[in-house]
Protein backbone atom coordinates (compact mmCIF):
# COMPACT_ATOMS: atom_id res chain seq x y z
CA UNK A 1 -1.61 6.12 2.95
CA UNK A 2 -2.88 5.95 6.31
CA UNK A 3 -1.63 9.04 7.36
CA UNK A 4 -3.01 10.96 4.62
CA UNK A 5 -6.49 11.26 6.10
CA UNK A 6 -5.41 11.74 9.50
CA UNK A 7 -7.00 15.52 9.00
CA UNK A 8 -9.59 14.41 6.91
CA UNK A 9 -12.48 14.67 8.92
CA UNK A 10 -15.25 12.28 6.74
CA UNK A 11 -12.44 9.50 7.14
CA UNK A 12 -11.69 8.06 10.14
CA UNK A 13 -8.39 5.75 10.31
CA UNK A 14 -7.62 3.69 13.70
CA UNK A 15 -5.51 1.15 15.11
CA UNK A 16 -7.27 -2.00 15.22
CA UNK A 17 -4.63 -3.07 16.85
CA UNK A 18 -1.62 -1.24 19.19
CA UNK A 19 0.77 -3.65 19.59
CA UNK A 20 1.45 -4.68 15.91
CA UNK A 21 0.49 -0.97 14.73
CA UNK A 22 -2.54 -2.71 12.19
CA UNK A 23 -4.90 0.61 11.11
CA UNK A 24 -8.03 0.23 9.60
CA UNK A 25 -10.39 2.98 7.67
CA UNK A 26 -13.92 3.46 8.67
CA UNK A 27 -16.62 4.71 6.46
CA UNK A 28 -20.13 5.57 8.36
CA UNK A 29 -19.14 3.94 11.48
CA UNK A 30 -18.04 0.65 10.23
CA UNK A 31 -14.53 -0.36 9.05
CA UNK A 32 -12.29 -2.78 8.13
CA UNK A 33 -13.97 -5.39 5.55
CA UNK A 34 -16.85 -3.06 4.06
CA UNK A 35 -14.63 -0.40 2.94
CA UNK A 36 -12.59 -1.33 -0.16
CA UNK A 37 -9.28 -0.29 -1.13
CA UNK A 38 -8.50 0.21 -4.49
CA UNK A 39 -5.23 0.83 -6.64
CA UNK A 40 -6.40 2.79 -9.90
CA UNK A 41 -9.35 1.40 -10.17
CA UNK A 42 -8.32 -2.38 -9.51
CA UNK A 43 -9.19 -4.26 -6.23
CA UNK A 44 -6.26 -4.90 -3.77
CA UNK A 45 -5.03 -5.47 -0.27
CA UNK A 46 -7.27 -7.68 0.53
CA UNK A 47 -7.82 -10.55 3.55
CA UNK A 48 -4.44 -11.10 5.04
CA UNK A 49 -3.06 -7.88 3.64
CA UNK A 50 -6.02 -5.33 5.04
CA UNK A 51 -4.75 -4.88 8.41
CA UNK A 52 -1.58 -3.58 6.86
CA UNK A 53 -2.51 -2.59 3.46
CA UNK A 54 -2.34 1.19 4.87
CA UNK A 55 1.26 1.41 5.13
CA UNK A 56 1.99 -0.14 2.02
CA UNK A 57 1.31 2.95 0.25
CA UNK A 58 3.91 5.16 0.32
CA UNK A 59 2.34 9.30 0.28
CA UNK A 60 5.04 10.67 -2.23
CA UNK A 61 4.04 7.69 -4.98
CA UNK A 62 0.87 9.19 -4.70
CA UNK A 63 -1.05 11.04 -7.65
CA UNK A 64 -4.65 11.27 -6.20
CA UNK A 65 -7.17 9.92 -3.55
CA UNK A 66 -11.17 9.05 -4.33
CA UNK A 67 -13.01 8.64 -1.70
CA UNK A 68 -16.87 7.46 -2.29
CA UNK A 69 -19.12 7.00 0.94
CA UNK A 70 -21.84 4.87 0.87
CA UNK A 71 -22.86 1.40 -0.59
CA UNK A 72 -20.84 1.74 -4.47
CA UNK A 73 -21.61 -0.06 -7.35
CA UNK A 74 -20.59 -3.85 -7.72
CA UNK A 75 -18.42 -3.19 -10.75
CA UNK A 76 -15.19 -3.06 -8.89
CA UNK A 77 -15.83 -6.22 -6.51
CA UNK A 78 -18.30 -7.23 -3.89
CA UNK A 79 -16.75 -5.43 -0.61
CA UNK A 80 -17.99 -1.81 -0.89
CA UNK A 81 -20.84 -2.02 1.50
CA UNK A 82 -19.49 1.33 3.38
CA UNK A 83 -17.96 3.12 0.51
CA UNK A 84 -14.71 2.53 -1.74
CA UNK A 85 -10.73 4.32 -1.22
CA UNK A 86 -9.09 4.47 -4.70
CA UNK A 87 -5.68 5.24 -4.85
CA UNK A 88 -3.77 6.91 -8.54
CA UNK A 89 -0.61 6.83 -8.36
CA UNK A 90 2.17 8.76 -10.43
CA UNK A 91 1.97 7.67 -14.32
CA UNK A 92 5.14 7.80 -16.37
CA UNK A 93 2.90 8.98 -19.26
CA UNK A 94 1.67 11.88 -18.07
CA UNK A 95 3.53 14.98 -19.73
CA UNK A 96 4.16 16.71 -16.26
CA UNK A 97 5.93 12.67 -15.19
CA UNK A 98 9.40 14.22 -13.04
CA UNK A 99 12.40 12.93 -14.70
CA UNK A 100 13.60 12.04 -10.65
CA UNK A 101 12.78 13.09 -7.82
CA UNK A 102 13.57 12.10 -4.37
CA UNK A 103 12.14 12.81 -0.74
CA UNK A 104 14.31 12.21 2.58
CA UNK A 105 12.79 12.51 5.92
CA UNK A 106 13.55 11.84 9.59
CA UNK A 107 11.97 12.76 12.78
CA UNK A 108 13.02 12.85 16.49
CA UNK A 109 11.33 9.59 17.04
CA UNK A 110 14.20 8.13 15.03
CA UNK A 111 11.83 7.11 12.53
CA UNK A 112 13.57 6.96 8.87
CA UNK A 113 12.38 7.13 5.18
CA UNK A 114 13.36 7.68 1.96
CA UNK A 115 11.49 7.66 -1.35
CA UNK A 116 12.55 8.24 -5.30
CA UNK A 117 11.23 7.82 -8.27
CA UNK A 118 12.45 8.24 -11.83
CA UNK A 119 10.51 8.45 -15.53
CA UNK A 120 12.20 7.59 -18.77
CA UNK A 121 10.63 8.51 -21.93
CA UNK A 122 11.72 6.38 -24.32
CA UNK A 123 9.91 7.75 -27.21
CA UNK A 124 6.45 9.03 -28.06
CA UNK A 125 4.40 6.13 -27.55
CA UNK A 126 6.64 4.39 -24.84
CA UNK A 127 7.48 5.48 -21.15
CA UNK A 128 8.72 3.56 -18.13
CA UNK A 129 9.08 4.37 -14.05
CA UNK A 130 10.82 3.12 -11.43
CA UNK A 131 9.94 4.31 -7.63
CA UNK A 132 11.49 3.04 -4.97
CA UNK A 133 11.04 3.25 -0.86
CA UNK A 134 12.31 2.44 2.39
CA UNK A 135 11.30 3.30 5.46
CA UNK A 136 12.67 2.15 9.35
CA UNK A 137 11.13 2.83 12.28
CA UNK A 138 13.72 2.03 15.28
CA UNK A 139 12.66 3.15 18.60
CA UNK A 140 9.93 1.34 20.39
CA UNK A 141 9.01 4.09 22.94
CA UNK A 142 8.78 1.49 25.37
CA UNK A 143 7.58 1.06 29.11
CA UNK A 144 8.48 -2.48 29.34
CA UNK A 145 5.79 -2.86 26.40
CA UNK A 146 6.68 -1.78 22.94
CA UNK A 147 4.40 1.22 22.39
CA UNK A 148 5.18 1.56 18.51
CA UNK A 149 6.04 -1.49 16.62
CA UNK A 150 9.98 -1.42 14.85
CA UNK A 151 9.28 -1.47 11.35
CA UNK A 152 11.24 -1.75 8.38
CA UNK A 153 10.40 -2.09 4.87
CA UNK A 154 11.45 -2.00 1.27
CA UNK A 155 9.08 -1.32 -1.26
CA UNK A 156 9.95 -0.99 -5.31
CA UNK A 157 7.52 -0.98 -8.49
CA UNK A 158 8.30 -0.93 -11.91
CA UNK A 159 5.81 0.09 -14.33
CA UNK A 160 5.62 0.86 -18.05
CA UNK A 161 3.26 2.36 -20.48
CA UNK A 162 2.51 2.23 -23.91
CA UNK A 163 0.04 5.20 -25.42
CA UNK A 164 -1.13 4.79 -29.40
CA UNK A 165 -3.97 5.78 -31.18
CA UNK A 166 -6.12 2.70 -31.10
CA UNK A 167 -4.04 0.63 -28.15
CA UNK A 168 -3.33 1.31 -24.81
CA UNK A 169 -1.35 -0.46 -22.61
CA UNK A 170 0.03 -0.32 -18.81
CA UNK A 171 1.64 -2.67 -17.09
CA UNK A 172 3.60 -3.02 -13.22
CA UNK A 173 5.72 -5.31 -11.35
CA UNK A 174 5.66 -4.37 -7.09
CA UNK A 175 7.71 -6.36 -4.69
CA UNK A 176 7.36 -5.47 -0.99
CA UNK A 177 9.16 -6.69 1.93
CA UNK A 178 8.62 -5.71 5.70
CA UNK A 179 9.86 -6.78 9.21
CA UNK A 180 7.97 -6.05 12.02
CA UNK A 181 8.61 -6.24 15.45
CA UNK A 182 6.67 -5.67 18.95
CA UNK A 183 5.70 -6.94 22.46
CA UNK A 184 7.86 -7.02 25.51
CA UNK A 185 11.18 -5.51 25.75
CA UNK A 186 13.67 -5.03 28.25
CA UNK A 187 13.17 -2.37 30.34
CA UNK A 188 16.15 -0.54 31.61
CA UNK A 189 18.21 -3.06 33.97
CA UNK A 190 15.69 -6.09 33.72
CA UNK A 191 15.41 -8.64 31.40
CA UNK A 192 12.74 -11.02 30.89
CA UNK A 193 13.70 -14.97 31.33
CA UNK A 194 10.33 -15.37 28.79
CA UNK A 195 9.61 -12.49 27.07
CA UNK A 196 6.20 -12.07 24.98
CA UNK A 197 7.34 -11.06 21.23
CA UNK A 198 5.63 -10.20 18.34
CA UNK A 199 7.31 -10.60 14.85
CA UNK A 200 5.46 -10.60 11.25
CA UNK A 201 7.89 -10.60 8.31
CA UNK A 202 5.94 -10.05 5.26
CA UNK A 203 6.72 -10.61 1.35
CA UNK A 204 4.30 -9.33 -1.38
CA UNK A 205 4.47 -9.34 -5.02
CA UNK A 206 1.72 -7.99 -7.29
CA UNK A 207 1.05 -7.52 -10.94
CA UNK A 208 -1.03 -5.98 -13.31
CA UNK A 209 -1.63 -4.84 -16.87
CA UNK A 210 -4.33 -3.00 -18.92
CA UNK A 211 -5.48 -3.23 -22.08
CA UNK A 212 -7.74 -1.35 -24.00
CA UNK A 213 -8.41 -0.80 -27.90
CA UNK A 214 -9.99 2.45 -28.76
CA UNK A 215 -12.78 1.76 -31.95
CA UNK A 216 -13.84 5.67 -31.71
CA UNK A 217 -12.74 7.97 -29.35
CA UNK A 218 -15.29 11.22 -29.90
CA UNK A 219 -17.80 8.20 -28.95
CA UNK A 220 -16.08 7.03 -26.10
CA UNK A 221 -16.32 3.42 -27.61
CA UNK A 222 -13.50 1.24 -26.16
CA UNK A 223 -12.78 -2.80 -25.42
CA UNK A 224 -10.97 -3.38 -22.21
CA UNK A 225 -9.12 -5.97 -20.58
CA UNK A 226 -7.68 -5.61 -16.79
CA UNK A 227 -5.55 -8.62 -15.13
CA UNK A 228 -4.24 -8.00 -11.89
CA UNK A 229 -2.68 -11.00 -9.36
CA UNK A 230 -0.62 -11.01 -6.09
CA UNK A 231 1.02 -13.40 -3.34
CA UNK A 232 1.06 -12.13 -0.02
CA UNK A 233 3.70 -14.58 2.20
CA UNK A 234 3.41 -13.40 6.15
CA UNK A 235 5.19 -15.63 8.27
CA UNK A 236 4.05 -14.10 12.19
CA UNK A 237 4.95 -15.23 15.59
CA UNK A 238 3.01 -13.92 18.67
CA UNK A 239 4.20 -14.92 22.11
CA UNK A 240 4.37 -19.00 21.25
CA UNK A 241 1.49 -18.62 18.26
CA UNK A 242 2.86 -19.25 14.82
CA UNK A 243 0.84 -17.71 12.53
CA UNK A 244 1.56 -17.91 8.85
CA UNK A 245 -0.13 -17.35 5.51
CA UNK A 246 0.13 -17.46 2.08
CA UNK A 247 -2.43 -15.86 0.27
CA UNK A 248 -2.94 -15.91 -3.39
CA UNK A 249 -5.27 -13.31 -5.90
């Protein structure tokens, strides 16, 4: 996601931090905590999971980006002081849902990825997706200091729908798991006695389902119910610093 508004020129998106390759968005000058992220309309990657929640979104899972600048309405949660991101991704309901596609990509930097997804309809009302990605960055570019952090992640989400007259339902199980690696390295001949590493290993899972039931749909009258829930697990070591969290929503 993060490097879809990298020509976008009302969004800025920076590395808070170089060494561990954390980006943040910024929204009228100020980023990080008074922007919030959104996934279809439902509050996510949030405290532990912000300074990474930008490469947890892969582009080709992607339907749509919102963008709203400004202080937002308190509807979706308390942290758009700068302006909300929302995020739609591909919908196995949606008539023009691929059957499968798939997306393959490497680049001289020997950085790796690969991304499918498939939709099933299983009849008129039902329709499930699977998309799946992985992604390996393994050069560090380094000068004795890794300049890009050696990442490597697996990401999958299964999600289903259910579209009837009067009820609506979605529903979507993600499980994400990343290894990331920086700090000193050995540079050509030498080798450090004490080197200063950097490792974050990361498992998230997340959930959600909605629920609506439609009393009259010319008036727009509807009763809706959204539960969402995750657990982040990031177990980090920097230098001697052990840093882990577990993080429940």
């Amino acid at each position: 996601l993060g490097e879809s508004f990298v020509t976008n020129p009302s969004v800025d998106v920076t590395y808070s931090d170089a060494a561990t390759g954390a980006k943040q968005i910024k929204l009228l000058g100020l980023s990080g905590t008074y922007v919030q992220m959104m996934t279809e309309n439902i509050p996510n990657y949030r405290g532990s999971a912000a300074p990474y929640g930008l490469g947890y979104v892969p582009g080709p899972w992607m339907q749509s980006i919102q963008v709203s600048k400004g202080s937002s309405s308190v509807k979706n949660g308390y942290e758009a002081i700068t302006g909300q991101i929302n995020v739609e991704f591909k919908k196995p309901q949606l008539p023009e849902a691929d059957w499968f596609s798939a997306n393959l990509f490497a680049s001289s930097t020997n950085r790796y990825e690969a991304n499918t997804d498939a939709t099933v309809k299983l009849s008129k009302r039902w329709s499930t997706s699977l998309l799946a990605h992985y992604e390996n960055e393994t050069k560090a570019h380094d000068d004795g200091f890794a300049d890009i952090p050696r990442v490597e992640q697996y990401n999958l989400w299964n999600r289903w729908a259910y579209m009837g007259d009067r009820y609506v339902f979605q529903a979507g199980i993600k499980v994400l798991t990343e290894d990331r690696n920086s700090g000193q390295v050995s540079h050509g001949k030498t080798s450090l006695a004490d080197p200063y590493k950097i490792s974050i290993g990361t498992d998230r899972y997340e959930a959600f389902t909605k629920n609506a039931y439609i009393f009259n749909k010319e008036k727009n009258t509807n009763l809706a119910l959204i539960l969402s829930g995750s657990l982040h697990k990031q177990d980090a070591l920097y230098g001697r610093k052990i840093y882990d969290v577990d993080q429940h929503n």
